[in-house]
PDB file of N, CA and C in Angstrom:
ATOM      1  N   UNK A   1      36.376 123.887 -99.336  1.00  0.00           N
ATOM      2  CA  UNK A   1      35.676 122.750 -98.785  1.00  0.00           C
ATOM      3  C   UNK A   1      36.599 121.527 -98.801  1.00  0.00           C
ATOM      4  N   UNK A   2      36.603 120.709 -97.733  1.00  0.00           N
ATOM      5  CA  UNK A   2      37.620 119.967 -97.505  1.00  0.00           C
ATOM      6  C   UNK A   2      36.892 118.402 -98.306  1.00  0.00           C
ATOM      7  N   UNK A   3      37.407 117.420 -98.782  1.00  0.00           N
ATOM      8  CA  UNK A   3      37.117 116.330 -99.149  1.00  0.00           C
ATOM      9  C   UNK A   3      37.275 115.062 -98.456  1.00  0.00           C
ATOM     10  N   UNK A   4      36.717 114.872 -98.418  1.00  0.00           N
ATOM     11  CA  UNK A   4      37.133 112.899 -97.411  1.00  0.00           C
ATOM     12  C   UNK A   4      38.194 112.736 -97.557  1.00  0.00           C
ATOM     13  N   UNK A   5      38.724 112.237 -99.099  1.00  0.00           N
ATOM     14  CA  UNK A   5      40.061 111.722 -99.252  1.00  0.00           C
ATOM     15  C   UNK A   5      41.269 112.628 -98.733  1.00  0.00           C
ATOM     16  N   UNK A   6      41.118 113.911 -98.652  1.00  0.00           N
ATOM     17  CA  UNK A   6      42.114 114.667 -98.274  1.00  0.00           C
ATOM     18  C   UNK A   6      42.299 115.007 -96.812  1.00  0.00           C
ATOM     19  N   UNK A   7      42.196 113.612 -95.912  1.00  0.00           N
ATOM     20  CA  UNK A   7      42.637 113.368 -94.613  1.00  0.00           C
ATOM     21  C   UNK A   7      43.401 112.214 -94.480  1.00  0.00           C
ATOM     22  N   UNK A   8      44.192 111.969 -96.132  1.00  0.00           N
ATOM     23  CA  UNK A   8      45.198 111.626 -96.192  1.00  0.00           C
ATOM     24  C   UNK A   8      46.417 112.142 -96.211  1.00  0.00           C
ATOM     25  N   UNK A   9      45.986 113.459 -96.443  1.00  0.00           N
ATOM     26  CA  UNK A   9      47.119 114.526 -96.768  1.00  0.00           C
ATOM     27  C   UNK A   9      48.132 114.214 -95.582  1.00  0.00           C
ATOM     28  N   UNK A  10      49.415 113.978 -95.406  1.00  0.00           N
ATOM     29  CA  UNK A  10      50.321 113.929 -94.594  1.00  0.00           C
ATOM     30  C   UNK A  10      50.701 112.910 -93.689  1.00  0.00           C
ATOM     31  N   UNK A  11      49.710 111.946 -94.068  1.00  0.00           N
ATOM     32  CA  UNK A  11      49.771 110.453 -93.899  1.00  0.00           C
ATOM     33  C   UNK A  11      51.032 109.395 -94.494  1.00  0.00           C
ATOM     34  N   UNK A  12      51.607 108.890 -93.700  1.00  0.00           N
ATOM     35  CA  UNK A  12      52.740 108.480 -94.432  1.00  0.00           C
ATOM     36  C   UNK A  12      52.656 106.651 -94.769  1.00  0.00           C
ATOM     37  N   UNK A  13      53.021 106.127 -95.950  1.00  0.00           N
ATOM     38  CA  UNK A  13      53.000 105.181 -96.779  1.00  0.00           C
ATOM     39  C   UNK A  13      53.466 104.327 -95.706  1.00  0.00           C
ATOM     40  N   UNK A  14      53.335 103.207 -94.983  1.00  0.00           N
ATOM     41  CA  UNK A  14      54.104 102.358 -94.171  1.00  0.00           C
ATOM     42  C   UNK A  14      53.915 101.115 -95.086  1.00  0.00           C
ATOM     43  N   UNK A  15      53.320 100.525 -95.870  1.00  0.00           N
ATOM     44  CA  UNK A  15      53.795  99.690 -96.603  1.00  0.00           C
ATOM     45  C   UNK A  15      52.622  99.616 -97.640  1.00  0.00           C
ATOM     46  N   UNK A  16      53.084  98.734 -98.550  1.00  0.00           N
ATOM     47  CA  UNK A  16      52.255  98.372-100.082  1.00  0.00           C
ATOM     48  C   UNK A  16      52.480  96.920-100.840  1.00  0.00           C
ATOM     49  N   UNK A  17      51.195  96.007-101.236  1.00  0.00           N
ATOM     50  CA  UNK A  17      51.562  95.155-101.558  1.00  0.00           C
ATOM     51  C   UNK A  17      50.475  95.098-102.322  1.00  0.00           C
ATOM     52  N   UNK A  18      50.552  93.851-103.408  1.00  0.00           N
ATOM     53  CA  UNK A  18      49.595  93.328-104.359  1.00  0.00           C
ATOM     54  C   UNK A  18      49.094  92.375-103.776  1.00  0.00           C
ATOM     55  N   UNK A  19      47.484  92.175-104.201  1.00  0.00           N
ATOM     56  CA  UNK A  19      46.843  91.082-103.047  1.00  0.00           C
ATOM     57  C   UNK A  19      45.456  91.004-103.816  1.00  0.00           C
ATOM     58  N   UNK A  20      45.747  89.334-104.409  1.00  0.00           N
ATOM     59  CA  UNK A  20      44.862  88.885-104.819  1.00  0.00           C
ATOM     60  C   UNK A  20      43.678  89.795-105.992  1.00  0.00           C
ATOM     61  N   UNK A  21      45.038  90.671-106.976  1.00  0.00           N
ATOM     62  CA  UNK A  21      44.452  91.792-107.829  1.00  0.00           C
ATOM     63  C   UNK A  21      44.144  93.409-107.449  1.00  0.00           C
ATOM     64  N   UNK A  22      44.004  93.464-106.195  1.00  0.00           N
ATOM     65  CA  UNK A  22      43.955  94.926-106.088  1.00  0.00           C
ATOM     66  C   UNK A  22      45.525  94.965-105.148  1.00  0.00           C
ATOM     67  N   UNK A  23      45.321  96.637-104.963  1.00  0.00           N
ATOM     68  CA  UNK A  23      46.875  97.407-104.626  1.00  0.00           C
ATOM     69  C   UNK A  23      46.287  97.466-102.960  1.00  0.00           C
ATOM     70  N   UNK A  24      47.119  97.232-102.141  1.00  0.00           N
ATOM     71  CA  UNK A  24      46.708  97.166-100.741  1.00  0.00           C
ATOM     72  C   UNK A  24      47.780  98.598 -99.668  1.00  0.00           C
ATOM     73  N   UNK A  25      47.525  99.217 -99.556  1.00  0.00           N
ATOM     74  CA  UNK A  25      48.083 100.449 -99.167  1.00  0.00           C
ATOM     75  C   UNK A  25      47.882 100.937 -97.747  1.00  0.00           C
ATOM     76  N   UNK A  26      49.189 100.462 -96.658  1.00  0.00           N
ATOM     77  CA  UNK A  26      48.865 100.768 -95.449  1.00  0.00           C
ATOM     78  C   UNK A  26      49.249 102.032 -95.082  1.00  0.00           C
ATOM     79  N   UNK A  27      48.788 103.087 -94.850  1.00  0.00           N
ATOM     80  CA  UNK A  27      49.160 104.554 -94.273  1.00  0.00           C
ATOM     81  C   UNK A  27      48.994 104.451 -92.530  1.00  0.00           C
ATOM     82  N   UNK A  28      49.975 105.502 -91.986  1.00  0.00           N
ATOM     83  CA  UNK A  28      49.671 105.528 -90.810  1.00  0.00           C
ATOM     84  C   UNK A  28      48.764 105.930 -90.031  1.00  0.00           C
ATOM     85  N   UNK A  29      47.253 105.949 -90.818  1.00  0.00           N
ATOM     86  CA  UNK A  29      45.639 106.045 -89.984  1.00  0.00           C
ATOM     87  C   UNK A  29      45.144 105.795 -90.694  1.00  0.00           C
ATOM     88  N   UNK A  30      44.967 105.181 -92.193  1.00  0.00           N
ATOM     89  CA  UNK A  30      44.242 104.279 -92.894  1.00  0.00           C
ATOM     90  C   UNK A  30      44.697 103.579 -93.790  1.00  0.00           C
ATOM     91  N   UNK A  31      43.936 102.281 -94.017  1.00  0.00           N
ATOM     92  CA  UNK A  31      43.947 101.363 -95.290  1.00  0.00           C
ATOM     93  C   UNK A  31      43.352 101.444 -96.284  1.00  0.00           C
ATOM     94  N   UNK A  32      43.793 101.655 -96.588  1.00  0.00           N
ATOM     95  CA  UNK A  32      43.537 101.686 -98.461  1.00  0.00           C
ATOM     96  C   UNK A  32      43.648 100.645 -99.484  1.00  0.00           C
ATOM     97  N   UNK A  33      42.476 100.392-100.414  1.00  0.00           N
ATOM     98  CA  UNK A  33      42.488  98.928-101.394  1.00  0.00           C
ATOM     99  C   UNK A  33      42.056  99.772-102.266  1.00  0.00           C
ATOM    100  N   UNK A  34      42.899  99.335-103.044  1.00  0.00           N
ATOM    101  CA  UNK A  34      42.576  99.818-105.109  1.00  0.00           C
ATOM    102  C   UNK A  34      41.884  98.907-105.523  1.00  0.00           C
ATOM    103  N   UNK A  35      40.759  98.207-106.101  1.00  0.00           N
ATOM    104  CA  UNK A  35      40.128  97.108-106.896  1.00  0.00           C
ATOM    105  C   UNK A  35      40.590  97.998-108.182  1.00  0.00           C
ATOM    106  N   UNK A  36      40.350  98.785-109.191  1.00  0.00           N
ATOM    107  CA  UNK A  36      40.286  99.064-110.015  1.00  0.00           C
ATOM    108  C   UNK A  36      41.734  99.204-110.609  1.00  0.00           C
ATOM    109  N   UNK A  37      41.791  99.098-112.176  1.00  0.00           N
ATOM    110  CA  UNK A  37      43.102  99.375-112.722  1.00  0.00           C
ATOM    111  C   UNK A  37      44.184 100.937-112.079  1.00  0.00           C
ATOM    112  N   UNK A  38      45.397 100.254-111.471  1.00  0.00           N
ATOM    113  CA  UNK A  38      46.111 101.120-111.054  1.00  0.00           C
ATOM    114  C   UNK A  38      47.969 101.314-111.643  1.00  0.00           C
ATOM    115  N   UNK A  39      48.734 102.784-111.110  1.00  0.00           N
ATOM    116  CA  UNK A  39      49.511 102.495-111.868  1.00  0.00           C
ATOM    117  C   UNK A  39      50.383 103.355-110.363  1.00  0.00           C
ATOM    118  N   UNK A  40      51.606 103.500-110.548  1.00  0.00           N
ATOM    119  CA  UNK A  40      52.845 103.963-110.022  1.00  0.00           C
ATOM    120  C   UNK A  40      53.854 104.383-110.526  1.00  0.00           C
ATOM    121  N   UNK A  41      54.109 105.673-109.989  1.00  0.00           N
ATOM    122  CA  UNK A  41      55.301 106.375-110.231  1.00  0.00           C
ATOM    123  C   UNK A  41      56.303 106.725-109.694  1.00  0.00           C
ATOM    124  N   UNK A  42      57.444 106.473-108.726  1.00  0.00           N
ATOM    125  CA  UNK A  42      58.035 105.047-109.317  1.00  0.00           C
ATOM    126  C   UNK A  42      57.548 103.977-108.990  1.00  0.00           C
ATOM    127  N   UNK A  43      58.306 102.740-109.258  1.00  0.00           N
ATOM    128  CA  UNK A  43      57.934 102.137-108.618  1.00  0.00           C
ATOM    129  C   UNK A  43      57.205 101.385-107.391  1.00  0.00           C
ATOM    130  N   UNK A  44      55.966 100.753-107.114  1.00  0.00           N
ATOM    131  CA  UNK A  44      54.981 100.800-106.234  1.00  0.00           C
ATOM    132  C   UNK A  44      55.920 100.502-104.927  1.00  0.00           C
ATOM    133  N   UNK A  45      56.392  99.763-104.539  1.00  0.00           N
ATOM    134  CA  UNK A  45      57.340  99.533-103.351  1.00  0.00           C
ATOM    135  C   UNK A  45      58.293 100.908-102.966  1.00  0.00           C
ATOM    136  N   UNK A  46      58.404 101.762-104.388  1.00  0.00           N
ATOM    137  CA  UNK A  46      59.471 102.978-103.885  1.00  0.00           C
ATOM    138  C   UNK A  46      58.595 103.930-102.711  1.00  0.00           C
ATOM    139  N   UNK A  47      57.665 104.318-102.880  1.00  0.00           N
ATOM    140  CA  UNK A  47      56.811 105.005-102.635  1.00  0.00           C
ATOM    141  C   UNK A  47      56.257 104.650-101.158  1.00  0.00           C
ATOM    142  N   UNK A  48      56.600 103.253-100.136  1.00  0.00           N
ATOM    143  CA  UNK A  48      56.615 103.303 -99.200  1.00  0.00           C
ATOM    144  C   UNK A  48      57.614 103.976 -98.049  1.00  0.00           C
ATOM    145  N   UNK A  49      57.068 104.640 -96.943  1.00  0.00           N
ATOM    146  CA  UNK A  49      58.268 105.858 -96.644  1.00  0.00           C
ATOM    147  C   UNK A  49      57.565 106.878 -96.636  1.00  0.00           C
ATOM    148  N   UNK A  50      57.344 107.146 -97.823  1.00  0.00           N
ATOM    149  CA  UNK A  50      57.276 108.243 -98.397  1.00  0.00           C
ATOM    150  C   UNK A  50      55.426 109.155 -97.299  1.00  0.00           C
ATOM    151  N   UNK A  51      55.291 110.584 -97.722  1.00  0.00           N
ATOM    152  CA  UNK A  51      54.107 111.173 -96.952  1.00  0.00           C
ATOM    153  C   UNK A  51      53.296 111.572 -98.245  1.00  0.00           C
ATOM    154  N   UNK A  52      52.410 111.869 -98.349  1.00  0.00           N
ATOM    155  CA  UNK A  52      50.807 111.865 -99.245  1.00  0.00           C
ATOM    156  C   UNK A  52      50.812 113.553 -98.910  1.00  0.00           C
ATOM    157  N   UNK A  53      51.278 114.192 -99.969  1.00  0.00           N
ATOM    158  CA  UNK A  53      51.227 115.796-100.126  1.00  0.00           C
ATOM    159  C   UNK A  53      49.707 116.522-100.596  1.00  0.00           C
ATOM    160  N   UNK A  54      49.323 115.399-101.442  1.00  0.00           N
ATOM    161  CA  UNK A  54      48.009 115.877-101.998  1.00  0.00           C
ATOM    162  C   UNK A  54      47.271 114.850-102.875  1.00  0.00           C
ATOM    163  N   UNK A  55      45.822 115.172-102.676  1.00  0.00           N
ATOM    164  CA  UNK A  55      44.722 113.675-103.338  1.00  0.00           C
ATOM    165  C   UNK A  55      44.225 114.993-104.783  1.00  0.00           C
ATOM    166  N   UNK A  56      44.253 114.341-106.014  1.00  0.00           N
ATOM    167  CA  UNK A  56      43.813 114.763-107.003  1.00  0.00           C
ATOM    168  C   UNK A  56      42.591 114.078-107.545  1.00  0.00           C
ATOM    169  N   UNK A  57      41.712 114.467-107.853  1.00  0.00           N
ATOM    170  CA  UNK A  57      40.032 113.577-108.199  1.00  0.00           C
ATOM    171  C   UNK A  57      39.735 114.389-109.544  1.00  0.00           C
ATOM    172  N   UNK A  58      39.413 113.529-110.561  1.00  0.00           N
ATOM    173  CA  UNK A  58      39.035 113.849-111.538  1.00  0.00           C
ATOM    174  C   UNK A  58      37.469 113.190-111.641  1.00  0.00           C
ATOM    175  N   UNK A  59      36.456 113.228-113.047  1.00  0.00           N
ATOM    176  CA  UNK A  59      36.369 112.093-113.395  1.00  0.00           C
ATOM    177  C   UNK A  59      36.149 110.507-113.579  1.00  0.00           C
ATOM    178  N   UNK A  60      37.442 110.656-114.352  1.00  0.00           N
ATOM    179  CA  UNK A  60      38.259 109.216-114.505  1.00  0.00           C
ATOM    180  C   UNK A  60      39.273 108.590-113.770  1.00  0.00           C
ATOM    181  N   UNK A  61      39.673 109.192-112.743  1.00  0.00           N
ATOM    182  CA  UNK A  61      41.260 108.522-112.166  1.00  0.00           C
ATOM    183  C   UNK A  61      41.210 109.906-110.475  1.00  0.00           C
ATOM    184  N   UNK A  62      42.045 109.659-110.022  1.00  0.00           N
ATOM    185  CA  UNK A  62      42.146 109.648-108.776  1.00  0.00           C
ATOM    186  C   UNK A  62      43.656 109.431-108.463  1.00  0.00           C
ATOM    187  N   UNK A  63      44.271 110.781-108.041  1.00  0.00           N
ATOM    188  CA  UNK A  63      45.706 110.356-108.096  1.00  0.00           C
ATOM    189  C   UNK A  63      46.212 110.617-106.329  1.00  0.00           C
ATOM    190  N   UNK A  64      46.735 110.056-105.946  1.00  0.00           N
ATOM    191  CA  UNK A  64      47.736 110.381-104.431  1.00  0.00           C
ATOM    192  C   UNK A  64      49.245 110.458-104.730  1.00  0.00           C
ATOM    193  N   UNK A  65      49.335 112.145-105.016  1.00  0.00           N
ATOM    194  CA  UNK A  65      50.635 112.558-104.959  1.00  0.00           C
ATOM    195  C   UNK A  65      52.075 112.685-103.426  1.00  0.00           C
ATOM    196  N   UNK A  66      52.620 111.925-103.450  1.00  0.00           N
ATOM    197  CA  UNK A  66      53.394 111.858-102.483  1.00  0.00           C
ATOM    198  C   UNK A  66      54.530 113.203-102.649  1.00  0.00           C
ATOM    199  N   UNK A  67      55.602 113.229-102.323  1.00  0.00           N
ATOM    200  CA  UNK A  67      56.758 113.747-102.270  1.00  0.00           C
ATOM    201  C   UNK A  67      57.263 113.792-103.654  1.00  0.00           C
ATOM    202  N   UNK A  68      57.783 112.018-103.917  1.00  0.00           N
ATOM    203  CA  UNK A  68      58.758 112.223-105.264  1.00  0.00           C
ATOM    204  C   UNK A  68      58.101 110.670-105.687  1.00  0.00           C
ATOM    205  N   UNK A  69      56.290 111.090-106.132  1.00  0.00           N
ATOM    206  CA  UNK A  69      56.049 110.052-106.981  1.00  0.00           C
ATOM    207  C   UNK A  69      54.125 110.458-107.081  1.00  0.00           C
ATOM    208  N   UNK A  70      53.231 109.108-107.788  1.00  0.00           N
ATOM    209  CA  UNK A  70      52.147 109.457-107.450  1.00  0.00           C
ATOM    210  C   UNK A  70      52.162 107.998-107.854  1.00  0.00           C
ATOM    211  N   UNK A  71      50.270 107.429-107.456  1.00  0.00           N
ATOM    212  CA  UNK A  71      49.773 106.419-107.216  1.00  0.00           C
ATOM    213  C   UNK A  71      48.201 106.956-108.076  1.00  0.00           C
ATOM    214  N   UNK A  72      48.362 106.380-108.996  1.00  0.00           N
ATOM    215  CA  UNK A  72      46.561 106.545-109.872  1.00  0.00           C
ATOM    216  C   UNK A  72      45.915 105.795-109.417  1.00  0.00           C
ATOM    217  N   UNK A  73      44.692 105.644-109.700  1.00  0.00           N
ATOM    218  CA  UNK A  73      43.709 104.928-109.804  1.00  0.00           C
ATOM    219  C   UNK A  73      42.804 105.091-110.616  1.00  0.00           C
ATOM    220  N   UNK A  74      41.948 103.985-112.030  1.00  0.00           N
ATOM    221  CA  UNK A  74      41.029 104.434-112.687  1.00  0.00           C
ATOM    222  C   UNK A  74      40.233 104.648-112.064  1.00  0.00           C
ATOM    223  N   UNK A  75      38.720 105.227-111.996  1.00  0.00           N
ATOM    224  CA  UNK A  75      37.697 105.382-111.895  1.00  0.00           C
ATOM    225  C   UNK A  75      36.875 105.203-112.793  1.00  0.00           C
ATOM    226  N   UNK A  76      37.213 104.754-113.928  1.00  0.00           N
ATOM    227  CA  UNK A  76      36.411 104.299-115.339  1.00  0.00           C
ATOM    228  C   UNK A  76      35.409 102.853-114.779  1.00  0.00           C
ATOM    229  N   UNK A  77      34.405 102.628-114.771  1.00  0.00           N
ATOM    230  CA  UNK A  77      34.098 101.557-114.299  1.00  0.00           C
ATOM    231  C   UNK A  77      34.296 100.273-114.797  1.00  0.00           C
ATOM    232  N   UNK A  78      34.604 100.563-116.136  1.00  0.00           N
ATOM    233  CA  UNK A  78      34.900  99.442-117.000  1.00  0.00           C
ATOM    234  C   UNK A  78      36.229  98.593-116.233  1.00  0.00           C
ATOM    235  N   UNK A  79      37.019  99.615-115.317  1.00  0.00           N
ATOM    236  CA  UNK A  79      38.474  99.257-115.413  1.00  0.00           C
ATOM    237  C   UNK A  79      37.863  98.287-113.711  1.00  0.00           C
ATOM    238  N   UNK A  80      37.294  98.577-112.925  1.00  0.00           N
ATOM    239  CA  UNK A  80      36.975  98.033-111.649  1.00  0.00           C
ATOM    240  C   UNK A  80      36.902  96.592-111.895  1.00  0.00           C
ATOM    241  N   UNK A  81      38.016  96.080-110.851  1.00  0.00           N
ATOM    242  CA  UNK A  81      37.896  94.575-110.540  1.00  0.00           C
ATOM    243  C   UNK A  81      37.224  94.066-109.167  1.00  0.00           C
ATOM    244  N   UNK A  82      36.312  95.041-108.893  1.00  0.00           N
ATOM    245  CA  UNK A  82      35.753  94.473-107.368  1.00  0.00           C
ATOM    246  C   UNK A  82      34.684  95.468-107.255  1.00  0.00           C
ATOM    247  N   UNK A  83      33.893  95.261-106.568  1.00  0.00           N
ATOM    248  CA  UNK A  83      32.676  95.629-106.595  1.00  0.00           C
ATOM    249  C   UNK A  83      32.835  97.460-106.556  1.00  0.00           C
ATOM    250  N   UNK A  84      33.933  98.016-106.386  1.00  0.00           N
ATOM    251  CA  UNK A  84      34.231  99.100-106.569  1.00  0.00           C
ATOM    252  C   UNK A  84      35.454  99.912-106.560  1.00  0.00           C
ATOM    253  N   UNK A  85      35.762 101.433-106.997  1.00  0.00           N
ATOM    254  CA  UNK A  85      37.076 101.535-107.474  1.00  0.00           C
ATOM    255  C   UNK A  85      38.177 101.434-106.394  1.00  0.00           C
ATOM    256  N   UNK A  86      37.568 101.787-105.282  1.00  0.00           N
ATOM    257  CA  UNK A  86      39.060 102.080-103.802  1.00  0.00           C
ATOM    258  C   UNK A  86      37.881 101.885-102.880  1.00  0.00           C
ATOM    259  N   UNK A  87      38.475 101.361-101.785  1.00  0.00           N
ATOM    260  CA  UNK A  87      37.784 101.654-100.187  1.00  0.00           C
ATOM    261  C   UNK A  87      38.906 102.305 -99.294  1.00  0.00           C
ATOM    262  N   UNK A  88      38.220 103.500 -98.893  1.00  0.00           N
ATOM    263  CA  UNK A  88      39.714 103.802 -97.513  1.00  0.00           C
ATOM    264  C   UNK A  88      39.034 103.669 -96.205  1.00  0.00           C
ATOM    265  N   UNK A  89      39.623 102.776 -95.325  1.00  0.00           N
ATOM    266  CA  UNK A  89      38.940 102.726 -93.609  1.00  0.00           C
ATOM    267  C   UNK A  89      40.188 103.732 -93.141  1.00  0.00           C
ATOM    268  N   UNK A  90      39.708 104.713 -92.659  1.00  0.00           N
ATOM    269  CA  UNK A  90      40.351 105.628 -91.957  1.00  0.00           C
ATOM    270  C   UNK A  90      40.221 104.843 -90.400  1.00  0.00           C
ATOM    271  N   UNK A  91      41.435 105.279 -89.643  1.00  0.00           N
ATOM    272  CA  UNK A  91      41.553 104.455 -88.036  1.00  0.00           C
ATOM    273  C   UNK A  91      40.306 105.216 -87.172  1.00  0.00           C
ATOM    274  N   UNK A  92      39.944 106.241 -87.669  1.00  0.00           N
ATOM    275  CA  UNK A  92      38.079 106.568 -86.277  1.00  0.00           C
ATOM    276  C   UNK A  92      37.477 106.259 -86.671  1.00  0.00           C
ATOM    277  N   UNK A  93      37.016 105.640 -87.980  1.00  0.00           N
ATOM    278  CA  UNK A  93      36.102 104.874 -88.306  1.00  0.00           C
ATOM    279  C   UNK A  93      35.124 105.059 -89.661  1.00  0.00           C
ATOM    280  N   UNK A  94      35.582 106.350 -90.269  1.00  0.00           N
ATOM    281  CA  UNK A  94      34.776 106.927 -91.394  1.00  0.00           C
ATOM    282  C   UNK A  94      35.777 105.867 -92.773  1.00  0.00           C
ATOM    283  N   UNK A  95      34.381 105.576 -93.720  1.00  0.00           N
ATOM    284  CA  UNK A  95      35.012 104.772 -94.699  1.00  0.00           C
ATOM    285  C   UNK A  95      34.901 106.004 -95.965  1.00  0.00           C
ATOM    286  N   UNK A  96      35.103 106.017 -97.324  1.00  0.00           N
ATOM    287  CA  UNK A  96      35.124 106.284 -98.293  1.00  0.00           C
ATOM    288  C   UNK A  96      35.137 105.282 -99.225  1.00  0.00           C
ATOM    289  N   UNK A  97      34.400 105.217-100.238  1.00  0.00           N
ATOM    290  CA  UNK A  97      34.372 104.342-100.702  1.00  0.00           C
ATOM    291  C   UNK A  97      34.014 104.865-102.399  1.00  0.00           C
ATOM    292  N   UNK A  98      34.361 104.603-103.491  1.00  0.00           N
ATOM    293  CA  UNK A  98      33.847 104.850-104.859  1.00  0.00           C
ATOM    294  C   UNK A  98      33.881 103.966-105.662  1.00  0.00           C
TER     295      UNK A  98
END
């Protein structure tokens, strides 16, 4: 069974910035905002370029494994700085949201 988030799979990173507390993540057919505590492996700027191999969902955290890195996200609610943990607007129009 296929998952929402995993119509990121093969989507490639075109840029990333910090903005006003959450992680702002442009892929080439959706945007992506982290509100919640997030982390990077490597470095968050390395990781633009780069293509989205696979979405991991736990839980607690929520990872987007690229090539040669990954991008967490808590899902703990405690850790959420905005009314919720990620929003993704995919470009046809379906949101995701947790």
């Amino acid at each position: 069974m296929t998952k929402p988030l995993d119509r990121l799979i093969g989507m490639t990173l075109l840029s990333a910035e910090i903005a006003s507390g959450s992680a702002e993540l442009r892929f080439s057919r959706c945007d992506f905002s982290a509100y919640s505590t997030y982390s990077s492996f490597p470095d968050f700027g390395s990781l633009v370029g780069q293509t989205v191999q696979s979405i991991v969902g736990s839980m607690d955290r929520l990872v987007i494994r690229f090539a040669f890195g990954e991008f967490f996200i808590s899902l703990h609610p405690d850790d959420y700085r905005g009314p919720e943990a990620f929003c993704a607007r995919f470009a046809d129009g379906p949101w995701v949201v947790e």
